[in-house]
Structures are given as C-alpha cells and as structure tokens.
Protein backbone atom coordinates (compact mmCIF):
# COMPACT_ATOMS: atom_id res chain seq x y z
CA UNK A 1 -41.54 -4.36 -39.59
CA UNK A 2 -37.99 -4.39 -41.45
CA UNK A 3 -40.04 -5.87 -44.49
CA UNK A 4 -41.08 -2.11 -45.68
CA UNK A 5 -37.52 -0.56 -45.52
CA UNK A 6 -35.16 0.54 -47.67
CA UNK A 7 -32.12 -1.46 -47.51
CA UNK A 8 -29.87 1.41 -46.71
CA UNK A 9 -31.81 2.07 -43.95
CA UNK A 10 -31.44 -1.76 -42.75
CA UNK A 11 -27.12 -1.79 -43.41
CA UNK A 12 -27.43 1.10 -41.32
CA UNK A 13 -29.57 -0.11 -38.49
CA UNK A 14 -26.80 -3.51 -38.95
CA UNK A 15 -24.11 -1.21 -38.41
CA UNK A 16 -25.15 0.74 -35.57
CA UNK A 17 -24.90 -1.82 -32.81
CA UNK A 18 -21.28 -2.81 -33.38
CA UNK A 19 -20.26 0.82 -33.97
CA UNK A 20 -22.26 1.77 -30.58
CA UNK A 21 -20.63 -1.28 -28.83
CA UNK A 22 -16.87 -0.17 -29.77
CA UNK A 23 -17.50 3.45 -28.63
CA UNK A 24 -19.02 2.17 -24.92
CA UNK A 25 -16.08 -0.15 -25.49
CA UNK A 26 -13.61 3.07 -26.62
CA UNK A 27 -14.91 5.14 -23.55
CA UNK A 28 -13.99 2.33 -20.70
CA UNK A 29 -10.84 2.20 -21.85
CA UNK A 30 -10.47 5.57 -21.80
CA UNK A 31 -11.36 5.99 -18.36
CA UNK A 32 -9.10 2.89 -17.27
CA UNK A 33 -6.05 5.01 -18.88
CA UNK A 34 -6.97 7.86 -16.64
CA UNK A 35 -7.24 5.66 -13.53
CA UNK A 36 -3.83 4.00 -14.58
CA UNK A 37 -2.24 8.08 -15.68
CA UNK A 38 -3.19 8.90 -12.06
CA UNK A 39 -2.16 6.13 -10.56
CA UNK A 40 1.46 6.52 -12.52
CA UNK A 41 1.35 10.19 -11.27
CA UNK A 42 0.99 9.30 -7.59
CA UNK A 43 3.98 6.84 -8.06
CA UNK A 44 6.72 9.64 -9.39
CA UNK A 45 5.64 12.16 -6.66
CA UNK A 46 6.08 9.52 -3.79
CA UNK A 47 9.32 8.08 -5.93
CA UNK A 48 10.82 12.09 -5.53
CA UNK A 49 9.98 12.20 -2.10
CA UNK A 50 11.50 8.70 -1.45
CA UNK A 51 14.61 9.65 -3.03
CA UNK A 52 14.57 13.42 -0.81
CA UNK A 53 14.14 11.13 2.25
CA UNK A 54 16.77 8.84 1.04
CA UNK A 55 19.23 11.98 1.02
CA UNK A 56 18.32 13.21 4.09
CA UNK A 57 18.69 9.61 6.09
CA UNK A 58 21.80 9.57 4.30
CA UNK A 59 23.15 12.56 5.83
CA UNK A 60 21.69 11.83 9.64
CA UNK A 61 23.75 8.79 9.73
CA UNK A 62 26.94 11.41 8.53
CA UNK A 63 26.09 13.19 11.33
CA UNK A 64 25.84 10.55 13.82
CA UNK A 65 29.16 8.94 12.54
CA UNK A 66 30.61 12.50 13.10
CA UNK A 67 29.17 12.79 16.79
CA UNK A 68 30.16 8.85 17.64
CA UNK A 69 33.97 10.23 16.12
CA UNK A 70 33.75 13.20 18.68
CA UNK A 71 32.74 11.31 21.51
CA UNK A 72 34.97 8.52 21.22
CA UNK A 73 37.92 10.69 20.96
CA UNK A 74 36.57 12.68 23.86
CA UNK A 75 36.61 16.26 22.50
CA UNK A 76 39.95 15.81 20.66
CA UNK A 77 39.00 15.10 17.43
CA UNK A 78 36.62 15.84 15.03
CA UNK A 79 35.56 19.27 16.86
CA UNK A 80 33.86 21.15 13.62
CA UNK A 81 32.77 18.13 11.62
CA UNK A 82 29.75 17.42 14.04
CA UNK A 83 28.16 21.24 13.29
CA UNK A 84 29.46 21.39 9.60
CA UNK A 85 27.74 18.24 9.10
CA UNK A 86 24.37 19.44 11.09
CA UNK A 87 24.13 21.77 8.40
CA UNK A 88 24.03 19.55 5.81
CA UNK A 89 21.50 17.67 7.49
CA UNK A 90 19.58 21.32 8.08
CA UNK A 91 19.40 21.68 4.42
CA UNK A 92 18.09 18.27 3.83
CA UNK A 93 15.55 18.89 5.63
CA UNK A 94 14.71 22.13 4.08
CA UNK A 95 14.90 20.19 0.76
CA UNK A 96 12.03 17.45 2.03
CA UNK A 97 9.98 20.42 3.23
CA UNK A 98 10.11 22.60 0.36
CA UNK A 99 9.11 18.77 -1.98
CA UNK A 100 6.25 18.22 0.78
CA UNK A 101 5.25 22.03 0.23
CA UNK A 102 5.28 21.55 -3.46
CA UNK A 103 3.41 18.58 -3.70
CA UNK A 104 1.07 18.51 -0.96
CA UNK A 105 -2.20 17.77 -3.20
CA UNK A 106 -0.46 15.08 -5.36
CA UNK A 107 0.97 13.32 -1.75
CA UNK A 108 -2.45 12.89 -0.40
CA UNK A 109 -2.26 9.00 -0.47
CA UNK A 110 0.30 9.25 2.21
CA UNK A 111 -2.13 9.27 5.31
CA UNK A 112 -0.05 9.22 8.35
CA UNK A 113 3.82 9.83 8.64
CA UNK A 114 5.82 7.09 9.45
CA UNK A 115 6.50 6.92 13.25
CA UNK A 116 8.32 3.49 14.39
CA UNK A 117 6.09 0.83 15.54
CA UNK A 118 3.21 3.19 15.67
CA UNK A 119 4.39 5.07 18.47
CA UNK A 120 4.87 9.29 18.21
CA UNK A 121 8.38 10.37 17.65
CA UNK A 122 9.76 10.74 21.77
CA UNK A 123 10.97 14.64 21.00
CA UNK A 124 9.40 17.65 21.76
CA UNK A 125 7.47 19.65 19.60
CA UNK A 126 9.15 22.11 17.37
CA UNK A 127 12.47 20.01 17.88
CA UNK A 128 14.30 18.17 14.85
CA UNK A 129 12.43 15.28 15.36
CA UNK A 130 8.97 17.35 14.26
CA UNK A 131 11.39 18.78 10.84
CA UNK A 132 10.46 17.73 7.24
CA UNK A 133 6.46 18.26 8.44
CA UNK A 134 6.26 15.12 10.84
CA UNK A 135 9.03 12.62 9.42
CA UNK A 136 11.34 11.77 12.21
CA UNK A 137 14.64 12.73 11.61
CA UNK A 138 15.70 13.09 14.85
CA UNK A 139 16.74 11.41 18.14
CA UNK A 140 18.99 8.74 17.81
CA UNK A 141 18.79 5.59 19.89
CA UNK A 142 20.12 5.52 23.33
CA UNK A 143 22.92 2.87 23.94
C-alpha cells in the first residue's frame, strides 16, 4: 500500500502522528492552565476577603476592649471611646459588604458562612450579628 507512493507523501504521513500527538498534547495543557488560572483566581478573591475579615475582627476586639474599659471603671472612664469605636467597627462592616457585593460570582466556593460549631449565630435577625451578609460579628461571649 505505501509501496506506490511518492516519498513526500510518506515523510509526510511520518510526520503527522508526532505533530498530531504534540497538539492533543498542547491542548491538555492548555486546559490544565485554565483549571490552575481559575483556581489561582478563586484564591486572591477569598485572600481579599480574608484580609477584610481580618480588619473587621480586628476592630470588634477594639470595641470590646473599649466596653470591658467602661464597665470596669463603672461609667467613669472611657465614656465616648465605646461609640467612637462602634463606628469603626460600622464601617468595617460596610467594607466586608461592599467586597462580598463586589465579588459575589467569584466567592461562590464559599458555601455556608462560618457559624461556630455549626450552630446559627444566637442574635436576632437584622441585628449586628446578621452584618457583613451572614458573618457573625456580633455578640460577644457571656462571662
């Protein structure tokens, strides 16, 4: 069957296999880079959103030192810290939303928000606890 052709024609048929095994070779890498680029991509956005969280736990435990300050000192001292520093922790939370709001599609591996041990946050609805869509930011442990 090869006997009758030209030998072009045969260097050409020799060639074709390896050059059609690198491009099936060429194309699954190719799609393993995607896989890996979107993969990468889902990192960063829950990296931003760790560090947004990381600010706003930051500034709940402000605000709790501020309140433990007020009460110990019964009412004397630290009077305006307490709201000055709920504000603070208002804008945090504004922060988280607006990076949730932003991001939504590109967050979509995060299933469930975190609640401790499983259990729903103990606040009521529309209370802090609820702020920052579902992360609990809210009601402190009681001692």
């Amino acid at each position: 069957m090869f006997k009758y052709l030209k030998i072009k024609t045969k260097l050409l048929l020799m060639l074709l296999v390896p050059i059609a095994g690198l491009f099936l070779l060429s194309i699954r890498e190719v799609r393993e880079s995607h896989t890996v680029l979107g993969n990468v991509t889902a990192v960063k956005e829950l990296t931003g959103l760790a560090v947004r969280t990381g600010s706003l736990v930051h500034e709940i435990q402000k605000e709790r030192g501020f309140s433990a300050g007020f009460l110990n000192a019964k009412g004397e001292k630290f009077r305006d810290e307490p709201l000055k520093q709920r504000g603070a922790v208002d804008a945090e939370i504004g922060k988280v939303k607006e990076y949730l709001a932003a991001h939504r599609e590109a967050l979509k591996t995060v299933h469930k928000p975190p609640t401790a041990a499983g259990r729903q946050p103990r606040c009521g609805a529309g209370s802090r606890c609820h702020a920052a869509a579902g992360l609990r930011t809210g009601g402190y442990t009681r001692g």
